[in-house]
Protein backbone atom coordinates (compact mmCIF):
# COMPACT_ATOMS: atom_id res chain seq x y z
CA UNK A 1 -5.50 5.38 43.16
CA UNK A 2 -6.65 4.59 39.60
CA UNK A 3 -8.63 6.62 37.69
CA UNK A 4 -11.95 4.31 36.92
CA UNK A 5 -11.98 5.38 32.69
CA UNK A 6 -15.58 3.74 31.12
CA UNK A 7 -15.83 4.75 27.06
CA UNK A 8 -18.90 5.45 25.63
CA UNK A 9 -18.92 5.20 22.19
CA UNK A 10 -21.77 5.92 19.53
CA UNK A 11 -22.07 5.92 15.46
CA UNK A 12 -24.97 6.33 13.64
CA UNK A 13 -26.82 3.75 11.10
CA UNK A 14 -26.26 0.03 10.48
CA UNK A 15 -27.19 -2.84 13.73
CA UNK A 16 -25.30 -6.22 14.32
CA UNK A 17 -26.21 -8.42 17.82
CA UNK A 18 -25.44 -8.23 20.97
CA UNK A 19 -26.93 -11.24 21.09
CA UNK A 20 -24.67 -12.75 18.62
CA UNK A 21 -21.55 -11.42 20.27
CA UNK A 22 -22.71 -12.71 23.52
CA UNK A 23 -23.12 -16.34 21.68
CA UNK A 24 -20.21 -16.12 20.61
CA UNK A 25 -18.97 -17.39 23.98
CA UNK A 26 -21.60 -20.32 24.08
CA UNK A 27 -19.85 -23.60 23.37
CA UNK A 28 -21.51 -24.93 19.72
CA UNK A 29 -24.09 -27.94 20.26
CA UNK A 30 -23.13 -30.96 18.42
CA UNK A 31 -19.65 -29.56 17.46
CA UNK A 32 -17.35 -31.80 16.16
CA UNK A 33 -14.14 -32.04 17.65
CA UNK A 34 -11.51 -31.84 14.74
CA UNK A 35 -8.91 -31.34 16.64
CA UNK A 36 -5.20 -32.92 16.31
CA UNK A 37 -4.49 -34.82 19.30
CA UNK A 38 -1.88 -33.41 21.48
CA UNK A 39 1.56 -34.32 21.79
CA UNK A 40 1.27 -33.21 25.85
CA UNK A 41 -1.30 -33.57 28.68
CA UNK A 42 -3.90 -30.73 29.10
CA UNK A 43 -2.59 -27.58 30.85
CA UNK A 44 -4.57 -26.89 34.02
CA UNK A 45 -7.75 -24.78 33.86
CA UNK A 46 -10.53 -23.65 35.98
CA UNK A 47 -13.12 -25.53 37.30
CA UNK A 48 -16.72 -24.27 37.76
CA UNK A 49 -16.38 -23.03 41.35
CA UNK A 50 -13.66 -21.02 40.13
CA UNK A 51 -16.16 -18.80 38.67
CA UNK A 52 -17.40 -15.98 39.34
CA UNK A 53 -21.12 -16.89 41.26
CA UNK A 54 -24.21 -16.90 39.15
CA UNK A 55 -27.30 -15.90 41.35
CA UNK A 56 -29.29 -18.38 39.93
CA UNK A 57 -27.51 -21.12 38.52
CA UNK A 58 -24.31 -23.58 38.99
CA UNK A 59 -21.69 -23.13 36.44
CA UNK A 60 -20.87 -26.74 33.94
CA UNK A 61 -17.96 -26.89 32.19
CA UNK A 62 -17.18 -29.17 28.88
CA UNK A 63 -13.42 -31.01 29.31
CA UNK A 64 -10.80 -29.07 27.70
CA UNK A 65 -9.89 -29.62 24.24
CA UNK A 66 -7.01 -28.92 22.33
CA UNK A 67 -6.96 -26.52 19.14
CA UNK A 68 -8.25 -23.52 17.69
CA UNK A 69 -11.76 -22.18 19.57
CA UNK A 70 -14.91 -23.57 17.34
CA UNK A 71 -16.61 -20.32 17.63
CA UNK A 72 -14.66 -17.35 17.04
CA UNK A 73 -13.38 -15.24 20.47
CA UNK A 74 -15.29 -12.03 20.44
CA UNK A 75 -13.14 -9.02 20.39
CA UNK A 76 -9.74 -11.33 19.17
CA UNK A 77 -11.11 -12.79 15.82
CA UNK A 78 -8.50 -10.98 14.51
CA UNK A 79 -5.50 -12.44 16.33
CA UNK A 80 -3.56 -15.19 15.37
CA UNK A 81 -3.22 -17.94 17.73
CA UNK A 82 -0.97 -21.05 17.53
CA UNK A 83 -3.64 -24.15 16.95
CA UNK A 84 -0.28 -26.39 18.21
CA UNK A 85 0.13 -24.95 21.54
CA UNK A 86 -4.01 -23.45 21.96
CA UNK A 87 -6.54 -25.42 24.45
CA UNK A 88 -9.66 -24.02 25.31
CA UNK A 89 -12.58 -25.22 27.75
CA UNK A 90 -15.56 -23.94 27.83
CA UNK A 91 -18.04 -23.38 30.38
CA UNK A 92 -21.89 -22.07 30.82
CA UNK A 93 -24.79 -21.80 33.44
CA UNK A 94 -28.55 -22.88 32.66
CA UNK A 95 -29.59 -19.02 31.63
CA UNK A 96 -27.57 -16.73 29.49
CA UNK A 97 -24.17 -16.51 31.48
CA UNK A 98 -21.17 -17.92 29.57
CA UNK A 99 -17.31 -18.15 29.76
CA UNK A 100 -14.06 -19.61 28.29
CA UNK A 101 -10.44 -20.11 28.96
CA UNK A 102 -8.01 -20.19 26.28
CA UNK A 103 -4.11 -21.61 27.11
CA UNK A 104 -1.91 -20.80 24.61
CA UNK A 105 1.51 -22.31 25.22
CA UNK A 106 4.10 -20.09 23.19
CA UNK A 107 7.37 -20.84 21.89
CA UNK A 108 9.04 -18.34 24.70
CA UNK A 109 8.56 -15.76 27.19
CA UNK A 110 8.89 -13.49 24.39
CA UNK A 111 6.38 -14.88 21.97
CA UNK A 112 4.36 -14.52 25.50
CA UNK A 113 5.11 -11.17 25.81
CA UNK A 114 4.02 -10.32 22.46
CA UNK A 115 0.53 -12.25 22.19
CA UNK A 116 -0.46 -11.16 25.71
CA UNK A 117 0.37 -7.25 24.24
CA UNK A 118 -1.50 -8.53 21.34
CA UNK A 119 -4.69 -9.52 23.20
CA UNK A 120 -5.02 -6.77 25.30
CA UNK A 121 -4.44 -4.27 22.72
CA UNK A 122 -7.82 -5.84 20.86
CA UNK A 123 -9.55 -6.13 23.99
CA UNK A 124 -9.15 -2.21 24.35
CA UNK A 125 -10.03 -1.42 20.78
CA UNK A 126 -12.82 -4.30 20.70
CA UNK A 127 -15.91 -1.58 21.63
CA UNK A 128 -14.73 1.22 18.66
CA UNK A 129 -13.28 -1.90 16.10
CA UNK A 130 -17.16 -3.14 16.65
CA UNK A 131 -19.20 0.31 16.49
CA UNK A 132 -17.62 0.80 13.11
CA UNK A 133 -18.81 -2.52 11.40
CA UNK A 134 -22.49 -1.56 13.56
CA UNK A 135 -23.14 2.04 12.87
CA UNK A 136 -26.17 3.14 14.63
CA UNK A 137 -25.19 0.75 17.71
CA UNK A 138 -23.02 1.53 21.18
CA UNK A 139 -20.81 0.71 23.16
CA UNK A 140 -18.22 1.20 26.21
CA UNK A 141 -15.63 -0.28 27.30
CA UNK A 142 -13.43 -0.10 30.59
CA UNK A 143 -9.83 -0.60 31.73
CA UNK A 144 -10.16 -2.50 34.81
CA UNK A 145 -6.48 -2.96 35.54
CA UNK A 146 -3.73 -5.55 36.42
CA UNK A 147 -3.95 -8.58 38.36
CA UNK A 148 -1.07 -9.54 40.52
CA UNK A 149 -0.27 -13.00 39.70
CA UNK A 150 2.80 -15.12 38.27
CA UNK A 151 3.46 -12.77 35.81
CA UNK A 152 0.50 -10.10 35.52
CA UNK A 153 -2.67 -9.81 34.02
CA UNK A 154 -4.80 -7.19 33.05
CA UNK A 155 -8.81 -6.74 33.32
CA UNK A 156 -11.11 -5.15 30.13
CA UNK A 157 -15.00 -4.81 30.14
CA UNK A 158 -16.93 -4.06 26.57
CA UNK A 159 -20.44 -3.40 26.21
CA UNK A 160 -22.11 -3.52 22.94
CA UNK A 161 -25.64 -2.26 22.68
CA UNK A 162 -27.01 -2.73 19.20
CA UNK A 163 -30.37 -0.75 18.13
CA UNK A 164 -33.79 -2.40 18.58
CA UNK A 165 -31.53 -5.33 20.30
CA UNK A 166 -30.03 -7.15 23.53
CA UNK A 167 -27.58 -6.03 25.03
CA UNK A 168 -24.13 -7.91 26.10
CA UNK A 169 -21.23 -7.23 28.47
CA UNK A 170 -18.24 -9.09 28.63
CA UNK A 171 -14.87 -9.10 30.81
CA UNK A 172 -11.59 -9.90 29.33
CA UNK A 173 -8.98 -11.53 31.62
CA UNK A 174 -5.24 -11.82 29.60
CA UNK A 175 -2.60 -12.70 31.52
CA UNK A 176 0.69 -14.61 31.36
CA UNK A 177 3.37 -17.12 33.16
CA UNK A 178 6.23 -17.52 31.73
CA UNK A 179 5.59 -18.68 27.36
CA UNK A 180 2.49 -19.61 28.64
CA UNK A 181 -0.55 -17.12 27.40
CA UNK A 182 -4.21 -17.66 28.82
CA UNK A 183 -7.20 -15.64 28.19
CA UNK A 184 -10.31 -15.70 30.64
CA UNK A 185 -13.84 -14.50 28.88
CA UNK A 186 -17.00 -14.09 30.48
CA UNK A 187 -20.43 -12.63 29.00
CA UNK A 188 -24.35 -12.24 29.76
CA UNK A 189 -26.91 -10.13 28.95
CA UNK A 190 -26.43 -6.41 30.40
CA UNK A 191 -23.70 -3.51 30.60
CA UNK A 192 -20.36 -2.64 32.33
CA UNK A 193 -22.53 -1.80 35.78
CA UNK A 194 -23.74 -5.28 36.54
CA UNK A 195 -20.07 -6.79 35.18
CA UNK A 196 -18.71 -8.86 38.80
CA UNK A 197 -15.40 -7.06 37.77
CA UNK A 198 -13.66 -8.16 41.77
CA UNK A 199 -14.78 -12.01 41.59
CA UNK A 200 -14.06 -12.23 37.32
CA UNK A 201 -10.55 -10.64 39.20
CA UNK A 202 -10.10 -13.37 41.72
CA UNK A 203 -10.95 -15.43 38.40
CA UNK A 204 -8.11 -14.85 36.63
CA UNK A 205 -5.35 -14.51 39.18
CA UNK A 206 -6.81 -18.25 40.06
CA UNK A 207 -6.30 -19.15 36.08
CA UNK A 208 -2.77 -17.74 36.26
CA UNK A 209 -2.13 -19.78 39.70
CA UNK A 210 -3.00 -23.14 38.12
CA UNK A 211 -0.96 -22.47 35.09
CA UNK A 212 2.14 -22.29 37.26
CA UNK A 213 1.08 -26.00 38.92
């Protein structure tokens, strides 16, 4: 039986957003799309209903497009990813509740290996690489596990809880099959106890399904 781990993390002094960290996720209104076109069809991705249920609202989703994210990825802004082999779709609800899905198709199951090690690595650092650029704030963060499907994933939850501010939790789904990379996000408003860690679960071993056709 795992061992449930949640990190809570405090600094003292400085305050960023939660708010901004859970826009981050939102897809940007008017964006252009200055993306090459691709070489290859669109890789398979999740529809709405694949989802994890809002209580209040349907989930819409924009088409996917190929290319680098047009907001940066909360937690990975630091990670390279290849803008020749990157989609992205994103999706949101009519209140506060937003996700993407990156695909990042690698040149080999070892490039794979290595990004997915990559992302995850951030994901678990995300809360204490965030408190120190927002002193003052918190944050936790949780280890949620693997997901069995093609070849693995693994589940993160952050919190970040800035002073006199909102408060946002997001899950982290990174998983893998074969040279093929995706990452699964999801954020609202809240912390790690309202998180729908088993359906944002069933999310991403559906994500991994569809990448294997």
């Amino acid at each position: 039986m795992r061992r449930t781990r949640t990190r809570i993390l405090t600094r003292t002094a400085l305050a960023a957003g939660a708010l901004a960290a859970v826009a981050a996720f939102a897809p940007a209104a008017g964006a252009a799309n200055t993306a090459t076109a691709p070489k290859t069809p669109a890789p398979a991705f999740l529809e709405p209903g694949d989802l994890p249920p809002h209580s209040s609202s349907p989930w819409f989703a924009q088409s996917p497009r190929h290319g680098q994210p047009e907001l940066p990825l909360f937690c990975f802004e630091e990670v390279e990813l290849p803008a020749a082999g990157t989609w992205v779709r994103e999706y949101h609800t009519d209140l506060d509740t937003t996700a993407r899905q990156l695909v990042v198709e690698t040149g080999g199951t070892a490039e794979a290996q290595a990004l997915a090690a990559e992302l995850s690595d951030a994901a678990a650092d995300c809360a204490a690489d965030w408190l120190r650029e927002n002193p003052g704030a918190g944050a936790a963060w949780d280890d949620y596990g693997t997901v069995d499907a093609a070849d693995g994933a693994r589940v993160f939850g952050v919190h970040v809880a800035p002073p006199q501010a909102g408060t946002g939790v997001h899950l982290f789904g990174i998983g893998r099959d074969g040279d093929t990379v995706t990452v699964v996000v999801w954020g609202e408003m809240g912390d790690l106890a309202q998180a729908p860690v088993t359906a944002f679960k069933d999310t991403t071993a559906t994500a991994l399904i569809k990448l294997g056709g």
